[in-house]
N, C-alpha and C. Protein backbone atom coordinates (compact mmCIF):
# COMPACT_ATOMS: atom_id res chain seq x y z
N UNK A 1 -1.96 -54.29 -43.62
CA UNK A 1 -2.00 -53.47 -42.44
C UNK A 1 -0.77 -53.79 -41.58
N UNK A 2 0.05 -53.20 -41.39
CA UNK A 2 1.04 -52.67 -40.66
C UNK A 2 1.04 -52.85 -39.03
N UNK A 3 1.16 -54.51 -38.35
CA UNK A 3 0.66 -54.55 -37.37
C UNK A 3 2.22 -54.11 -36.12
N UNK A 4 3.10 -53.72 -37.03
CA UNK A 4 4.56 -53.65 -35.61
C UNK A 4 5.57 -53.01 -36.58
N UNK A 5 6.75 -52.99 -35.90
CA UNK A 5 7.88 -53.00 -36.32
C UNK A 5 9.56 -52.69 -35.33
N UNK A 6 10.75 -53.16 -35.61
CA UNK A 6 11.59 -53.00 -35.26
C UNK A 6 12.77 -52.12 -35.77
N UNK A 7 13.24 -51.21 -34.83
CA UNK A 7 14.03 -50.37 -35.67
C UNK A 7 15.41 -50.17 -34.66
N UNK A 8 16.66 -49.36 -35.08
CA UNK A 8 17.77 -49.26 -34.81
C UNK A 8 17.72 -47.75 -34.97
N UNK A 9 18.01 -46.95 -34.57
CA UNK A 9 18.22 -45.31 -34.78
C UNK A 9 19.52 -45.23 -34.53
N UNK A 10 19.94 -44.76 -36.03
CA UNK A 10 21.29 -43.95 -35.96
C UNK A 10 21.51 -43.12 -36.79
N UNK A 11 20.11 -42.53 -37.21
CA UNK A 11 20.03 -41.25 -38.09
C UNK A 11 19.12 -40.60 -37.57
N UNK A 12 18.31 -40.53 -37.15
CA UNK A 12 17.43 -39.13 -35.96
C UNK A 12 17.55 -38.89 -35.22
N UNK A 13 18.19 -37.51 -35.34
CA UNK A 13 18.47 -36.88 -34.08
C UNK A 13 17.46 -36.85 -32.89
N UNK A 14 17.36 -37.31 -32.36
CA UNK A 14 16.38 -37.39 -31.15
C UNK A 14 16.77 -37.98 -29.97
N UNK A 15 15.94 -38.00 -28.70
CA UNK A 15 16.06 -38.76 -27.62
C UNK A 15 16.95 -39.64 -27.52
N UNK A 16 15.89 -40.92 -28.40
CA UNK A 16 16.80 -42.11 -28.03
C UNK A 16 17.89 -41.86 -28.78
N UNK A 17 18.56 -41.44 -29.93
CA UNK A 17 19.60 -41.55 -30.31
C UNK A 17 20.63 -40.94 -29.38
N UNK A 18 20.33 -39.47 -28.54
CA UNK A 18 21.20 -38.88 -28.06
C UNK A 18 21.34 -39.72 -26.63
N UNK A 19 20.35 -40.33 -26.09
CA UNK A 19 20.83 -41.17 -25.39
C UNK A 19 21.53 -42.49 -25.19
N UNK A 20 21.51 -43.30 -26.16
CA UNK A 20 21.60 -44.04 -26.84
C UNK A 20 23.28 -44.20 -26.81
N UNK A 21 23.65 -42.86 -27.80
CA UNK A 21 24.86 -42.63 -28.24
C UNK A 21 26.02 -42.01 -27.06
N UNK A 22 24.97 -41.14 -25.86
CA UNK A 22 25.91 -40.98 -24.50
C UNK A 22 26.26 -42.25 -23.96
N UNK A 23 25.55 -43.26 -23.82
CA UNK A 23 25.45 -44.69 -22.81
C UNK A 23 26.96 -45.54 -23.84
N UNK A 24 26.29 -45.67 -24.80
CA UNK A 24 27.43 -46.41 -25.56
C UNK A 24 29.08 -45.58 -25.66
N UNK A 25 29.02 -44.23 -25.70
CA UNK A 25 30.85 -43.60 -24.83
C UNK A 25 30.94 -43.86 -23.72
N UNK A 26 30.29 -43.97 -23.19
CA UNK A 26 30.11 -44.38 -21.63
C UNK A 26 30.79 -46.02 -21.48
N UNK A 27 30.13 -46.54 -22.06
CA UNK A 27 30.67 -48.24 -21.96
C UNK A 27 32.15 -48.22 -22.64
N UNK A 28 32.07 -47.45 -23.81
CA UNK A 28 33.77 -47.45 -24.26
C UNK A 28 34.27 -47.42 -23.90
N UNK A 29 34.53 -45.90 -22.82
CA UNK A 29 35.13 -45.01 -22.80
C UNK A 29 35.54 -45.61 -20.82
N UNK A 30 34.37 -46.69 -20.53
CA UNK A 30 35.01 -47.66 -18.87
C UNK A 30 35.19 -49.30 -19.32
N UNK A 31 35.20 -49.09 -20.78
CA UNK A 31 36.00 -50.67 -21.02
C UNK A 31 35.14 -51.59 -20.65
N UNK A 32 33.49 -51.16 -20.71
CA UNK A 32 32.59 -52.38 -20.46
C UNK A 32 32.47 -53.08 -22.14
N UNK A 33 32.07 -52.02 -23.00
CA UNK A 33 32.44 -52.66 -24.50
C UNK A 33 33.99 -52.24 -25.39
N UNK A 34 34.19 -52.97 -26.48
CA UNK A 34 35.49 -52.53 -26.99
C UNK A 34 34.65 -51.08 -28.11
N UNK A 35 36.64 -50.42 -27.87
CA UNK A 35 36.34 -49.03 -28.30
C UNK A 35 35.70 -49.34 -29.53
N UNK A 36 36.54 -49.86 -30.65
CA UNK A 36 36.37 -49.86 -31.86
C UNK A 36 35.50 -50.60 -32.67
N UNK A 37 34.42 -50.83 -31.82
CA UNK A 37 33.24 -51.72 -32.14
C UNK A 37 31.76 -50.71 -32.85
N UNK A 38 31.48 -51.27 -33.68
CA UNK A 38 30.43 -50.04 -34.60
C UNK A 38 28.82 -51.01 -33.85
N UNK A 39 27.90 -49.58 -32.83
CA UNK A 39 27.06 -49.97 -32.61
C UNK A 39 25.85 -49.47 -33.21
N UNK A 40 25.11 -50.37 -33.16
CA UNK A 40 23.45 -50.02 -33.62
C UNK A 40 23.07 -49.66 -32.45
N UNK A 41 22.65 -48.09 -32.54
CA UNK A 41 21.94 -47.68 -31.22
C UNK A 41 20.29 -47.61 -30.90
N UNK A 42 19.77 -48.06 -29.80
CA UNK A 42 18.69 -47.28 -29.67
C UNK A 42 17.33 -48.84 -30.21
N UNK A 43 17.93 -49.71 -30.07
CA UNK A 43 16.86 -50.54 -30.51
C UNK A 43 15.15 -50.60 -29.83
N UNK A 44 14.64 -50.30 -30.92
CA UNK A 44 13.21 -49.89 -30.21
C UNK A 44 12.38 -51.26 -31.06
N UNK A 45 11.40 -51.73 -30.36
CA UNK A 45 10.09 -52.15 -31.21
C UNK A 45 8.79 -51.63 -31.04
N UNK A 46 7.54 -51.85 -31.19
CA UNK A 46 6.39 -52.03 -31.08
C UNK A 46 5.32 -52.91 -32.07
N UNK A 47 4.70 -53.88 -31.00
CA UNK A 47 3.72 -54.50 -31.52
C UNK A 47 2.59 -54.16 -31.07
N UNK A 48 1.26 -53.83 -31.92
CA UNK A 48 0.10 -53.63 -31.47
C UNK A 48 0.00 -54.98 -30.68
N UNK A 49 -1.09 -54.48 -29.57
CA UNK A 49 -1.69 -54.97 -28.37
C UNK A 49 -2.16 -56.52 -29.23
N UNK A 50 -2.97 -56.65 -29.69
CA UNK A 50 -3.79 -58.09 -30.09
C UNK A 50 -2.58 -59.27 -30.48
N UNK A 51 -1.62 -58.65 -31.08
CA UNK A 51 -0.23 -59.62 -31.55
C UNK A 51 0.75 -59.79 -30.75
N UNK A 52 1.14 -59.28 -29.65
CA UNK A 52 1.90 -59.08 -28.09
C UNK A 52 1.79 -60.99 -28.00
N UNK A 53 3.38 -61.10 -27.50
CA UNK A 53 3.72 -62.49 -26.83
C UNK A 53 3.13 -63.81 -27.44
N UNK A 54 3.39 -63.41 -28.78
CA UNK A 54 2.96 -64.33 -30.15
C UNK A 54 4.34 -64.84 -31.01
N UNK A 55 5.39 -63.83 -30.52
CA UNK A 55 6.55 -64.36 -31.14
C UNK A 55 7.06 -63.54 -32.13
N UNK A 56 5.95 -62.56 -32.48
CA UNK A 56 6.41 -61.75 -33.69
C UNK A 56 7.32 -60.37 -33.37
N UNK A 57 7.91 -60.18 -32.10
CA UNK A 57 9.00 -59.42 -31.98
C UNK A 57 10.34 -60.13 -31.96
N UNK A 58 10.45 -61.35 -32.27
CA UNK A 58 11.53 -62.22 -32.55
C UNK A 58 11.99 -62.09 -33.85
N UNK A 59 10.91 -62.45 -34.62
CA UNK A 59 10.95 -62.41 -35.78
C UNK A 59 11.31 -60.98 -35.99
N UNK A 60 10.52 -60.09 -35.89
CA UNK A 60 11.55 -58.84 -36.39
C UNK A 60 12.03 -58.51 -36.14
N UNK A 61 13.06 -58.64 -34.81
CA UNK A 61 14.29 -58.32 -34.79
C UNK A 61 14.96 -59.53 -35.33
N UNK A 62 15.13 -60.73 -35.37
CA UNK A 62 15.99 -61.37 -36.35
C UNK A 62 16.36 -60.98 -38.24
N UNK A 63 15.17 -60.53 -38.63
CA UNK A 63 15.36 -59.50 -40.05
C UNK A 63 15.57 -58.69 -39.87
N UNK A 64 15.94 -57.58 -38.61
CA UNK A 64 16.26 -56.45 -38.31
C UNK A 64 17.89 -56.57 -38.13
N UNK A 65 18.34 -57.75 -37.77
CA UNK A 65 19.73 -57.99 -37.39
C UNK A 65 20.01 -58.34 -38.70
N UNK A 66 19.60 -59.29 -39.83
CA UNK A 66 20.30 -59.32 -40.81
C UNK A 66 20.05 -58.48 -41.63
N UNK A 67 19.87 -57.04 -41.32
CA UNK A 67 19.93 -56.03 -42.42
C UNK A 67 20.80 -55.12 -41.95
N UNK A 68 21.14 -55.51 -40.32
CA UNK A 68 22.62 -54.90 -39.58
C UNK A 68 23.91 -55.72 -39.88
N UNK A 69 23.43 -56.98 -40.39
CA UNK A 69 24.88 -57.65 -40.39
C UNK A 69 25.78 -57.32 -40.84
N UNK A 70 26.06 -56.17 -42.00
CA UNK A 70 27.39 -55.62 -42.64
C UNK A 70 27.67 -54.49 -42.21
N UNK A 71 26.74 -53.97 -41.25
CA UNK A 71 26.99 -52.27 -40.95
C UNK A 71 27.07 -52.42 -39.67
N UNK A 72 27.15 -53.15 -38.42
CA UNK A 72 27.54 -53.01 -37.14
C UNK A 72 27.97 -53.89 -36.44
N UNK A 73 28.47 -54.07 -35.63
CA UNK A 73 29.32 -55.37 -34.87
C UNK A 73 28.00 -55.58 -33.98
N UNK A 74 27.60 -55.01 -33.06
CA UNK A 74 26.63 -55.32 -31.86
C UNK A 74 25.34 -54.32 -31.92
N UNK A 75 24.09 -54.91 -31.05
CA UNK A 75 23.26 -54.11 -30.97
C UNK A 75 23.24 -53.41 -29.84
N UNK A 76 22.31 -52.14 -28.91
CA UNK A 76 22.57 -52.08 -27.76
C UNK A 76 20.93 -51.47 -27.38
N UNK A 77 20.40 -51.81 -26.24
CA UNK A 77 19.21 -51.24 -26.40
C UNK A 77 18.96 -51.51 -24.37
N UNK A 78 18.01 -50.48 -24.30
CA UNK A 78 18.43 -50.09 -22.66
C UNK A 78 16.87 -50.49 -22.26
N UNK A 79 16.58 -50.98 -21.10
CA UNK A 79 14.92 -51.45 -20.80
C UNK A 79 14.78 -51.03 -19.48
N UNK A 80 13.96 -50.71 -19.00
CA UNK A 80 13.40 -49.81 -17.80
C UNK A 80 13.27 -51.39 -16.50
N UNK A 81 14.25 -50.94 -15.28
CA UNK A 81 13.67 -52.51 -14.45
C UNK A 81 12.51 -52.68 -14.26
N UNK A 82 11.64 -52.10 -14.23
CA UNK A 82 9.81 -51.87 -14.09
C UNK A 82 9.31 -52.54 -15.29
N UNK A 83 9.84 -52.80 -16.19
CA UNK A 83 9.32 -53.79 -17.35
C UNK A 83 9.37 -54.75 -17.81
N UNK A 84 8.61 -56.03 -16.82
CA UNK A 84 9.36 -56.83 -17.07
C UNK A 84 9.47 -57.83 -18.48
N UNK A 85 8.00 -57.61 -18.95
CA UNK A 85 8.02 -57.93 -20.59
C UNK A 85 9.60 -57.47 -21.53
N UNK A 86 9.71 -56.07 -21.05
CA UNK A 86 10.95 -55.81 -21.59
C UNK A 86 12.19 -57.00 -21.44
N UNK A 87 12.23 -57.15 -20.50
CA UNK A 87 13.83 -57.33 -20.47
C UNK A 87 13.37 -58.64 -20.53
N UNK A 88 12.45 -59.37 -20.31
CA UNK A 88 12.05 -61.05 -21.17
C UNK A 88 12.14 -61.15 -22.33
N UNK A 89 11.72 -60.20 -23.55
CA UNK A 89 11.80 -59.77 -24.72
C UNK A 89 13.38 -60.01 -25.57
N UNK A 90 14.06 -59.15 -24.93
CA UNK A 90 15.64 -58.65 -24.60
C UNK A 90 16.48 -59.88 -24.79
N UNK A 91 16.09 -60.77 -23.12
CA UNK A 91 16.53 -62.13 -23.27
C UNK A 91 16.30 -63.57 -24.15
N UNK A 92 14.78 -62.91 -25.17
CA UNK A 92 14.83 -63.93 -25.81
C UNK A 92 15.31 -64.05 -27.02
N UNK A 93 15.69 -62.63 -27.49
CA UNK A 93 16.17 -62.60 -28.98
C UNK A 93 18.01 -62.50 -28.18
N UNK A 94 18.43 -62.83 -27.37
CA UNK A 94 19.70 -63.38 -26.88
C UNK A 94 21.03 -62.14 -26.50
N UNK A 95 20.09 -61.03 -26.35
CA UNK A 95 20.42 -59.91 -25.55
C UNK A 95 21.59 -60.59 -24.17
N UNK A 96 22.41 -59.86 -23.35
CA UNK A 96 23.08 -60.13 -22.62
C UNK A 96 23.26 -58.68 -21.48
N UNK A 97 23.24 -58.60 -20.70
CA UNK A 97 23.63 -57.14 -19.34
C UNK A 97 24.56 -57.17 -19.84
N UNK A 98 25.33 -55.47 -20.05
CA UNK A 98 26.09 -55.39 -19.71
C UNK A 98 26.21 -54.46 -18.55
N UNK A 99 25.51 -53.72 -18.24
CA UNK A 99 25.33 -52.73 -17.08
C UNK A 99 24.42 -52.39 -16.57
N UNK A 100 24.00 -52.22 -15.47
CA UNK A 100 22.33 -50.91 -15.00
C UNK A 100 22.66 -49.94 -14.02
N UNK A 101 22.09 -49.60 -13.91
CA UNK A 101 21.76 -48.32 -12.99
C UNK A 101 20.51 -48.34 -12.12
N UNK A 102 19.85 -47.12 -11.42
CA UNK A 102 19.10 -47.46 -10.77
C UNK A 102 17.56 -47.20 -11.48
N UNK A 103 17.48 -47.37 -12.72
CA UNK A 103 16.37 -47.25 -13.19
C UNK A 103 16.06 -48.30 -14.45
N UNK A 104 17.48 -49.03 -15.21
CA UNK A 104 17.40 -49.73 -16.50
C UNK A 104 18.64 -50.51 -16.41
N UNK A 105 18.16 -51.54 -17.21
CA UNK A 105 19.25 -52.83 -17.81
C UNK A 105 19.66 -52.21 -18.81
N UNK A 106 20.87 -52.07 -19.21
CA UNK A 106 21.55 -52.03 -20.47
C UNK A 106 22.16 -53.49 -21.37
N UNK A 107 22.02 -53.57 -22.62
CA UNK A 107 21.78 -54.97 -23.05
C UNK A 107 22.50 -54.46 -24.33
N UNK A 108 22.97 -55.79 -24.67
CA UNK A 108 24.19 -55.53 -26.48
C UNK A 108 23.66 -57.12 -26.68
N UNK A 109 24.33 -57.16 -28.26
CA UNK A 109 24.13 -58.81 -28.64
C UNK A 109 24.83 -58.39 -29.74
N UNK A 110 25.38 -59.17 -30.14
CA UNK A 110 26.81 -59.88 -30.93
C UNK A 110 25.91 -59.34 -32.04
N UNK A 111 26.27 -59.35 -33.05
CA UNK A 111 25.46 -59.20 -34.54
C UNK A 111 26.70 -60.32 -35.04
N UNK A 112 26.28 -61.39 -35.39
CA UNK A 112 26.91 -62.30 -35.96
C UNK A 112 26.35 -63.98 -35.85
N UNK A 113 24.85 -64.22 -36.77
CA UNK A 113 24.32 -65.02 -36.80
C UNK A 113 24.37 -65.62 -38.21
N UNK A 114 25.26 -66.62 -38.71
CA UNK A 114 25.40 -66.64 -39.99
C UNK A 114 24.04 -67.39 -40.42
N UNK A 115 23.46 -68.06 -39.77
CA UNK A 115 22.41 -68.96 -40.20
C UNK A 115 20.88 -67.80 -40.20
N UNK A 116 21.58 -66.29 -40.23
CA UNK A 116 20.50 -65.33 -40.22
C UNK A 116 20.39 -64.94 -41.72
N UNK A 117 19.94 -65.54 -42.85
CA UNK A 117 19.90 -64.68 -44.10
C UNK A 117 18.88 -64.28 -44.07
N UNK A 118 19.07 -62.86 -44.88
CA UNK A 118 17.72 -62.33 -45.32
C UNK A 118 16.89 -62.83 -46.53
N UNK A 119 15.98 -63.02 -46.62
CA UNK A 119 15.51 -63.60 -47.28
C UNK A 119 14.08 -63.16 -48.08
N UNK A 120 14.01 -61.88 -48.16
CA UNK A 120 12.95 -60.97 -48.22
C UNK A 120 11.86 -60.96 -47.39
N UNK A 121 11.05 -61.30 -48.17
CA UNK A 121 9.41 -61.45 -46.91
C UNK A 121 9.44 -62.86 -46.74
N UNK A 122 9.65 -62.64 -45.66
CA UNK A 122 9.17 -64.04 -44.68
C UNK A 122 7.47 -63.84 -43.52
N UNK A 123 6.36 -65.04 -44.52
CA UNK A 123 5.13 -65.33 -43.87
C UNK A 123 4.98 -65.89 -43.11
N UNK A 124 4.74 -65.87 -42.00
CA UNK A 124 4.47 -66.79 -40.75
C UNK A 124 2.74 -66.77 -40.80
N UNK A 125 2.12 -68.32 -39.65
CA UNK A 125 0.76 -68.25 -39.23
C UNK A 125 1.16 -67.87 -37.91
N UNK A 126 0.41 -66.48 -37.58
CA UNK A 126 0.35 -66.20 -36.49
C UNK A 126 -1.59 -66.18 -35.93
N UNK A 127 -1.12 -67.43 -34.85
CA UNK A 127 -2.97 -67.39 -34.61
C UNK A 127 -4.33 -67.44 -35.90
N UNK A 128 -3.62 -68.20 -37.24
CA UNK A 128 -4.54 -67.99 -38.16
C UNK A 128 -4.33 -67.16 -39.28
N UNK A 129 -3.36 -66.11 -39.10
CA UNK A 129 -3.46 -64.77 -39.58
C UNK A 129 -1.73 -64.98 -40.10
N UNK A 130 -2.39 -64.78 -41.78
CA UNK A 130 -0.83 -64.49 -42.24
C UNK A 130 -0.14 -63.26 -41.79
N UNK A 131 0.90 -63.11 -41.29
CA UNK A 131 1.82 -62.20 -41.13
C UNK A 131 3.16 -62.29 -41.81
N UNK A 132 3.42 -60.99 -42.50
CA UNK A 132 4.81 -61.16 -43.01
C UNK A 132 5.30 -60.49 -42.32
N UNK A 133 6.63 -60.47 -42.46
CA UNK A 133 8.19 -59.66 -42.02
C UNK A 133 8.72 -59.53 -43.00
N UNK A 134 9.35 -58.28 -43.28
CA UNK A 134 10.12 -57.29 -44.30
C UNK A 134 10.66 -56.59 -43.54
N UNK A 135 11.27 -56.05 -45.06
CA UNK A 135 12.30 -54.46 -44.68
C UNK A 135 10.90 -53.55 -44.71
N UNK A 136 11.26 -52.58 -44.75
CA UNK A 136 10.51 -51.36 -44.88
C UNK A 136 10.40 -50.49 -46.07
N UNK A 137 9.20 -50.25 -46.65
CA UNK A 137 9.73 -49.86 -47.53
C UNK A 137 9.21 -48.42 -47.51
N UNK A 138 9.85 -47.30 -48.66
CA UNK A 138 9.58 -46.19 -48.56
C UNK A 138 7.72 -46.08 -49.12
N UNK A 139 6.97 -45.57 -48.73
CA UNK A 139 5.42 -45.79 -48.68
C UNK A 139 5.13 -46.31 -47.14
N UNK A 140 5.82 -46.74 -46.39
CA UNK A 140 5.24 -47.34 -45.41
C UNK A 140 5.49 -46.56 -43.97
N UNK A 141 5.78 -45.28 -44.50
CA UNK A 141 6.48 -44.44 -43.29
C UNK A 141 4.65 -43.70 -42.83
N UNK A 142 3.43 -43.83 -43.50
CA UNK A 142 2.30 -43.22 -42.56
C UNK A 142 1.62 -44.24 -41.93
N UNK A 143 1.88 -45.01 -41.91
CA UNK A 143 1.23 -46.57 -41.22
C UNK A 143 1.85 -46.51 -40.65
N UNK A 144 3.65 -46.34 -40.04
CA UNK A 144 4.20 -46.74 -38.97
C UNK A 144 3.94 -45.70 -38.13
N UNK A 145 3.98 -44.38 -38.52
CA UNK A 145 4.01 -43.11 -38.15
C UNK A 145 2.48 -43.45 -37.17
N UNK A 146 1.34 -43.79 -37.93
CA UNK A 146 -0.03 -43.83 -37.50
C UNK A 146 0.08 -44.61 -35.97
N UNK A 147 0.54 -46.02 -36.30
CA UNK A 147 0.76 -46.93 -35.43
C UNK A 147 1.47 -46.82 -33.54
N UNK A 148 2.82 -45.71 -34.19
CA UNK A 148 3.31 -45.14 -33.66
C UNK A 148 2.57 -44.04 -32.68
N UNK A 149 2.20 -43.55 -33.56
CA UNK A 149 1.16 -42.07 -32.59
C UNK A 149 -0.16 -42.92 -31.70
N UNK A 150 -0.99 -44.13 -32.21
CA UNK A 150 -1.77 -44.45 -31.41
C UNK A 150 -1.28 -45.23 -30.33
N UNK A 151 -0.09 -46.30 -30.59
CA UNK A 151 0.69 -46.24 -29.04
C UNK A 151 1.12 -45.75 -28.01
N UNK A 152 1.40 -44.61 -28.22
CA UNK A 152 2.52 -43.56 -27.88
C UNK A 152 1.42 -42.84 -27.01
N UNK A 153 0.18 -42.33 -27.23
CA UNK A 153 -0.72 -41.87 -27.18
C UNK A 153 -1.66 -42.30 -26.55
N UNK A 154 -2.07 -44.00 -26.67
CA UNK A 154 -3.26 -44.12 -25.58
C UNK A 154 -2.44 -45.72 -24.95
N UNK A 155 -1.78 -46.07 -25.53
CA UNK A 155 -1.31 -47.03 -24.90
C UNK A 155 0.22 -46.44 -23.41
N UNK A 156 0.93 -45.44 -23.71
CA UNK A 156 1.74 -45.58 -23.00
C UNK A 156 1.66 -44.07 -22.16
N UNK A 157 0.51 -43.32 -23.07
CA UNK A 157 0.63 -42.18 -22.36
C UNK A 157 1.93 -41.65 -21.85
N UNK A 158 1.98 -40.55 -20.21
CA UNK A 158 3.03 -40.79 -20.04
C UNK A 158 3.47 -41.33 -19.09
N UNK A 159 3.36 -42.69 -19.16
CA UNK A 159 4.72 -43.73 -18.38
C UNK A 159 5.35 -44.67 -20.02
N UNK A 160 6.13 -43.76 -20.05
CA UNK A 160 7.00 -44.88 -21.00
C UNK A 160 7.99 -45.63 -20.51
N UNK A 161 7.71 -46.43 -19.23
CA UNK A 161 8.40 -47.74 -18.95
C UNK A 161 7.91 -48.60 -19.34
N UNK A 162 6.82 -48.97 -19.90
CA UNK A 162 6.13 -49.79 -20.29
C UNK A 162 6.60 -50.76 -21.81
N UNK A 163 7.80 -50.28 -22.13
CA UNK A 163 8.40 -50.77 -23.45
C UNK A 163 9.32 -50.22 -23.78
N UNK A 164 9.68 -50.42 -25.29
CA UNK A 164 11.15 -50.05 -26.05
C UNK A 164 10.70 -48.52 -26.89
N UNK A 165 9.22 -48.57 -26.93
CA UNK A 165 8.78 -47.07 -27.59
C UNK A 165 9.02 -45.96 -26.47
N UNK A 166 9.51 -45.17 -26.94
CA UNK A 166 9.62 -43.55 -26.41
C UNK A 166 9.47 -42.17 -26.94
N UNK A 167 9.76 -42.30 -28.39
CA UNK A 167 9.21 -41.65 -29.63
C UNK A 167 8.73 -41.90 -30.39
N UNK A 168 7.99 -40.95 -30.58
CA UNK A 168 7.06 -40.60 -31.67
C UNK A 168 7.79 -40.36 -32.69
N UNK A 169 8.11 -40.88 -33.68
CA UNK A 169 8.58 -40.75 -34.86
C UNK A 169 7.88 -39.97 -35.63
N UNK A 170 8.15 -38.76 -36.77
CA UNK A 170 6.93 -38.47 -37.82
C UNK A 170 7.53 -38.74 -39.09
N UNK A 171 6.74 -38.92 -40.04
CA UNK A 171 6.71 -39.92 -41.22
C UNK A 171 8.32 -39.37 -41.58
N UNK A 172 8.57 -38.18 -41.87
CA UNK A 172 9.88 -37.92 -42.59
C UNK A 172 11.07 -38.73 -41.66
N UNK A 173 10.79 -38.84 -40.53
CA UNK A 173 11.74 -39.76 -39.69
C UNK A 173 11.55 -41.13 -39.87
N UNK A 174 10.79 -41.50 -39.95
CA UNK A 174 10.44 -42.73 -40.41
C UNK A 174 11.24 -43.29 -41.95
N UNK A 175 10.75 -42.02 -42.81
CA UNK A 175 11.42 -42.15 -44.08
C UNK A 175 12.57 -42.25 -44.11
N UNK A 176 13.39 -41.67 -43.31
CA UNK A 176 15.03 -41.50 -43.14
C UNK A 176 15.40 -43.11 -42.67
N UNK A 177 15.23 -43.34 -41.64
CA UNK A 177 15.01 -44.43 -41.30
C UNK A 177 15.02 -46.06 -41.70
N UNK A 178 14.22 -45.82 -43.04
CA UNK A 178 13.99 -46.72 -43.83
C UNK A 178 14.87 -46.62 -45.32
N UNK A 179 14.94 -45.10 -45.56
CA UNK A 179 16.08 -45.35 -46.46
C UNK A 179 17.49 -45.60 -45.95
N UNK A 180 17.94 -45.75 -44.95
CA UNK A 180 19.37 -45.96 -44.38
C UNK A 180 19.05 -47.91 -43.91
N UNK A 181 18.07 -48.69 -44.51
CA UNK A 181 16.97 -49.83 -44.05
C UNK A 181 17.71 -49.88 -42.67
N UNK A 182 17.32 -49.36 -41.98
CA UNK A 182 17.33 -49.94 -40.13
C UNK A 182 15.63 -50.42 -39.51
N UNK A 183 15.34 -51.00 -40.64
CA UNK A 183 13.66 -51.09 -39.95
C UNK A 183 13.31 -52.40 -40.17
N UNK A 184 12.42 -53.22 -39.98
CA UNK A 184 11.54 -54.46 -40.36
C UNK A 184 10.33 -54.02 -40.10
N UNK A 185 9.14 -54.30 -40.73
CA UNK A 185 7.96 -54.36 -40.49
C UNK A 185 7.11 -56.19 -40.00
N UNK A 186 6.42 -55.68 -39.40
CA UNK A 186 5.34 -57.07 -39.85
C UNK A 186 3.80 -56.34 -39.97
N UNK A 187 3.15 -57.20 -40.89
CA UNK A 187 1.96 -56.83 -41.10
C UNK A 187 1.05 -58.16 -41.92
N UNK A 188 0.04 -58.27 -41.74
CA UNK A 188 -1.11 -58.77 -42.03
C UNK A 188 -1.12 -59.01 -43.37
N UNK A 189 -0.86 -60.45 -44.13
CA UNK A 189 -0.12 -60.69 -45.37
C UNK A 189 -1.89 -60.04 -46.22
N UNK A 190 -1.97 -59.82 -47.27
CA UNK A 190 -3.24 -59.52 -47.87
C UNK A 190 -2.67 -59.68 -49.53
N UNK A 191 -3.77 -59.31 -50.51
CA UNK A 191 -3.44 -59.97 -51.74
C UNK A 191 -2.65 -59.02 -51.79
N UNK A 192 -2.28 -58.05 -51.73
CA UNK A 192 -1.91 -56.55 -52.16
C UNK A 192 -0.13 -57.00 -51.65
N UNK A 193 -0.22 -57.71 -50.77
CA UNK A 193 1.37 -57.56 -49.73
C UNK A 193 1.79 -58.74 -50.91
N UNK A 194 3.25 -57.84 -50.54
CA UNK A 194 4.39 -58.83 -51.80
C UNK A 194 4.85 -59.74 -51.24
């Protein structure tokens, strides 16, 4: 069971990407980041409610960064000031400001952790409960999709300051997604999980 995941959008056309991708010309284009720097836009997570401030959004964004390590210099991902889980989150996987405005922190981080290998599935005890971290694999786009829609839906309704989710992904986005691997999962290790 499919309890989270972390992703990078730079293949769905959507929201966060188009916003995502204005903010980052924006920083180029006033010399807050360098021009010629290749970013991962749009960093989103979600962890179901019961696994929240357990540690396991660390973990997947650290396998989320080493599956960026050859395809982007930095990450960049924007958090609402009203959240403050957010931008604690932000700061602990070693996020840095580079700008805000009057509604959000804007945040980048180096992609360059050599002591980050990937290493396939990595099991952690979380509270008892095996949890792995992976890539994503193609099959796993209606569990995130599911996961996705019941957050989105009764958890954030509409105030989406409340986190890094803002879309609703549907499975074919998801699929895209995961074949370009910009994703990590974690989920609930079982005999079935590799």
């Amino acid at each position: 069971m499919i309890i989270g995941w972390s992703l990078v959008n730079n293949s769905v056309l959507n929201e966060v990407f188009e916003f995502s991708k204005q903010k980052v010309n924006f920083f180029k284009n006033n010399g807050i980041i360098e021009p010629n720097v290749n970013v991962a836009l749009g960093l989103q997570w979600l962890i179901d409610n019961p696994y929240q401030g357990k540690g396991v959004i660390q973990k997947l964004y650290f396998h989320l960064e080493a599956l960026m390590k050859n395809k982007y210099d930095i990450v960049e991902a924007s958090v609402r000031k009203n959240n403050p889980a957010g931008n604690a989150a932000t700061d602990k996987i070693g996020m840095i400001k580079i700008f805000e405005d009057e509604l959000r922190v804007y945040k980048i981080r180096v992609i360059d952790n050599p002591s980050n290998k990937l290493k396939g599935t990595t099991v952690y005890d979380i509270e008892g409960l095996p949890v792995a971290i992976r890539t994503a694999e193609i099959g796993d786009e209606e569990q995130l999709h599911q996961l996705n829609k019941l957050w989105t839906k009764e958890v954030i309704g509409d105030d989406t300051s409340k986190g890094f989710l803002t879309s609703l992904y549907s499975t074919e986005e998801f699929r895209k997604i995961i074949s370009v691997g910009e994703i990590a999962v974690a989920e609930i290790q079982t005999q079935k999980t590799k």
